[in-house]
C-alpha atoms as a PDB file:
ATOM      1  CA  UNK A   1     243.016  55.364 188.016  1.00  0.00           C
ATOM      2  CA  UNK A   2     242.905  58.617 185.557  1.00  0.00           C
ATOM      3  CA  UNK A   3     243.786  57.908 181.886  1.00  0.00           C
ATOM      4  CA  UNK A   4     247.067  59.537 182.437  1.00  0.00           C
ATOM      5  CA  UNK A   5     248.166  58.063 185.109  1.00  0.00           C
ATOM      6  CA  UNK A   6     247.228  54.896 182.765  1.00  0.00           C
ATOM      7  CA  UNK A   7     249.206  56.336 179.960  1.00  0.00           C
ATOM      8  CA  UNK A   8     252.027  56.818 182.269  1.00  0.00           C
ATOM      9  CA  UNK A   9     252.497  53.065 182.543  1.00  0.00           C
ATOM     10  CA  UNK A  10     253.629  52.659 179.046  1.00  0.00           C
ATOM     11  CA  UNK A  11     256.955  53.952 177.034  1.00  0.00           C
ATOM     12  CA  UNK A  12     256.094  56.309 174.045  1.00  0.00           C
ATOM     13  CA  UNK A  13     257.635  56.192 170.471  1.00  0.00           C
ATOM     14  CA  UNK A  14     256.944  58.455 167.627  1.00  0.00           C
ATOM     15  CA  UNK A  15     255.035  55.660 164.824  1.00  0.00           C
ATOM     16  CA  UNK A  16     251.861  54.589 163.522  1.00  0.00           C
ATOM     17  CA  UNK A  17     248.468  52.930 165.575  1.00  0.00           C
ATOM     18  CA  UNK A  18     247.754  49.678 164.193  1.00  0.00           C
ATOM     19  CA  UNK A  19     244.167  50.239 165.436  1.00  0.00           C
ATOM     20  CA  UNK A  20     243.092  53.268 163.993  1.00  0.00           C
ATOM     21  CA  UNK A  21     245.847  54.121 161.562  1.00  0.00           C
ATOM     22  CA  UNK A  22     247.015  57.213 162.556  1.00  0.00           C
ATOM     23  CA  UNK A  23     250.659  58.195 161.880  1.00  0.00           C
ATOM     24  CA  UNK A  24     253.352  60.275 163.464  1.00  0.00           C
ATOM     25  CA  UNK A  25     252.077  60.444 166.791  1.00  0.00           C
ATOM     26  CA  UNK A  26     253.064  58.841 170.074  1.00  0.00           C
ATOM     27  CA  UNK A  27     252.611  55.415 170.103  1.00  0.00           C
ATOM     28  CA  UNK A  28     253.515  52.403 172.344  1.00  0.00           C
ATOM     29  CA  UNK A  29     254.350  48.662 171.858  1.00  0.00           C
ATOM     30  CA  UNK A  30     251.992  46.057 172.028  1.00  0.00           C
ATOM     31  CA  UNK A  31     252.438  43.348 170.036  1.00  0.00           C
ATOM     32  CA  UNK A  32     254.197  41.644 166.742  1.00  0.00           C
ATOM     33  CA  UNK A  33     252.479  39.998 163.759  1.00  0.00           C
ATOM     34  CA  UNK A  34     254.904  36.754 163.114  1.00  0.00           C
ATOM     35  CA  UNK A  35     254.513  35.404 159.811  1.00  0.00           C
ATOM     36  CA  UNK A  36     254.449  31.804 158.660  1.00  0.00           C
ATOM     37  CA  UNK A  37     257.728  32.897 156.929  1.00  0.00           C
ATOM     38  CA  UNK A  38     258.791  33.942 160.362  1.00  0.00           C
ATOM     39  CA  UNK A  39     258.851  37.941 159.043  1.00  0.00           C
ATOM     40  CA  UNK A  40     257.780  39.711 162.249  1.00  0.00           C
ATOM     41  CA  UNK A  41     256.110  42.898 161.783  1.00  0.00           C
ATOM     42  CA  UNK A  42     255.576  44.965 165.480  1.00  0.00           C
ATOM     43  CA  UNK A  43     252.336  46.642 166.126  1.00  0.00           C
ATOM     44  CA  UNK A  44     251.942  49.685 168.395  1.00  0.00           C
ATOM     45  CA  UNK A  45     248.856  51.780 169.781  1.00  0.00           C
ATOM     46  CA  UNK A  46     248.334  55.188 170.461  1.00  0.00           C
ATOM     47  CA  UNK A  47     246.996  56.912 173.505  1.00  0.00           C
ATOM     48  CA  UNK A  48     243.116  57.082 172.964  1.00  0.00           C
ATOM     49  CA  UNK A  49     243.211  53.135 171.334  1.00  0.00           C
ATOM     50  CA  UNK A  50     245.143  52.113 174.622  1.00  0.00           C
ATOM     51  CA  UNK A  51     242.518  53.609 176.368  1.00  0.00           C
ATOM     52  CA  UNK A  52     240.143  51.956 174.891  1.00  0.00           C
ATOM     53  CA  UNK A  53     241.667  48.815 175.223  1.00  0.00           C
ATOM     54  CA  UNK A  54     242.413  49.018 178.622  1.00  0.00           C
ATOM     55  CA  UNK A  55     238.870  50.256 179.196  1.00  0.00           C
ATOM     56  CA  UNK A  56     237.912  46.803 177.392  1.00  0.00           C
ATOM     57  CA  UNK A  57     240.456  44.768 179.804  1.00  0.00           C
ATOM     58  CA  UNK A  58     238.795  46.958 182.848  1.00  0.00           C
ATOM     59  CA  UNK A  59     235.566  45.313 181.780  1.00  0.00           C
ATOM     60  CA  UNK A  60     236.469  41.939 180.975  1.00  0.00           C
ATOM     61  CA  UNK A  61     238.407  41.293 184.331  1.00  0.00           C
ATOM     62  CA  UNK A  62     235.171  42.942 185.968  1.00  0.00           C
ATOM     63  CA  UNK A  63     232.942  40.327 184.329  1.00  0.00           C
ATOM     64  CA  UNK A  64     235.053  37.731 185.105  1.00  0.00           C
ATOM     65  CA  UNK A  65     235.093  38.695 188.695  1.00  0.00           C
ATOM     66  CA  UNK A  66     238.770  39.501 189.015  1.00  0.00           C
ATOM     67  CA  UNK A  67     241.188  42.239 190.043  1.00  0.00           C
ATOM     68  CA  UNK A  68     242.218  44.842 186.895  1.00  0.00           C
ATOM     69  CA  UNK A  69     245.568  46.086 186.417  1.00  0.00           C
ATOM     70  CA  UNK A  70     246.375  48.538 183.967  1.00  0.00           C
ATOM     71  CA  UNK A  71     249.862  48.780 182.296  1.00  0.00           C
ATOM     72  CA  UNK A  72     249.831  45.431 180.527  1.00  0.00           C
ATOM     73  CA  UNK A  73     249.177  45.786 176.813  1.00  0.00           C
ATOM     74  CA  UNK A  74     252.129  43.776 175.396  1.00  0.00           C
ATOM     75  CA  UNK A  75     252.945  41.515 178.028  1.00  0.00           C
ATOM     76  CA  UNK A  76     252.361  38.314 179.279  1.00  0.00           C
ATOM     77  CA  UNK A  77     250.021  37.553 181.986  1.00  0.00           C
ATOM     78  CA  UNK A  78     250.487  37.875 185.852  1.00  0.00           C
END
């Protein structure tokens, strides 16, 4: 699968990348920080970390010896 047909899995907001701190570029959910106080604070990537993150999944499911499927940043499990 090309990286934009990977990209084209997700919905894009303008905001920050919690992973490399970029701002005011496209980002996407992918997850929330919840607090002990219960203060929820969302986290969102950009493009080239959700690449990389999905090139990490890729690799992970690989070693593990099962089937990859991009698109799932953020939510739960199959």
């Amino acid at each position: 699968m090309t990286p934009d047909a990977i990209l084209a899995l997700y919905e894009w907001v303008i905001g920050a990348c919690f992973r490399c701190g970029d701002a005011n570029l496209f980002v996407t959910p992918i997850d929330a920080v919840v607090t002990p106080r219960g203060e929820r604070y969302p986290l969102a990537a950009c493009g080239g970390c959700v690449l990389d993150m999905e090139e990490e999944r890729r690799r992970f499911a690989e070693r593990k010896g099962e089937k990859y499927h991009p698109g799932r940043l953020g939510r739960p499990p199959a």
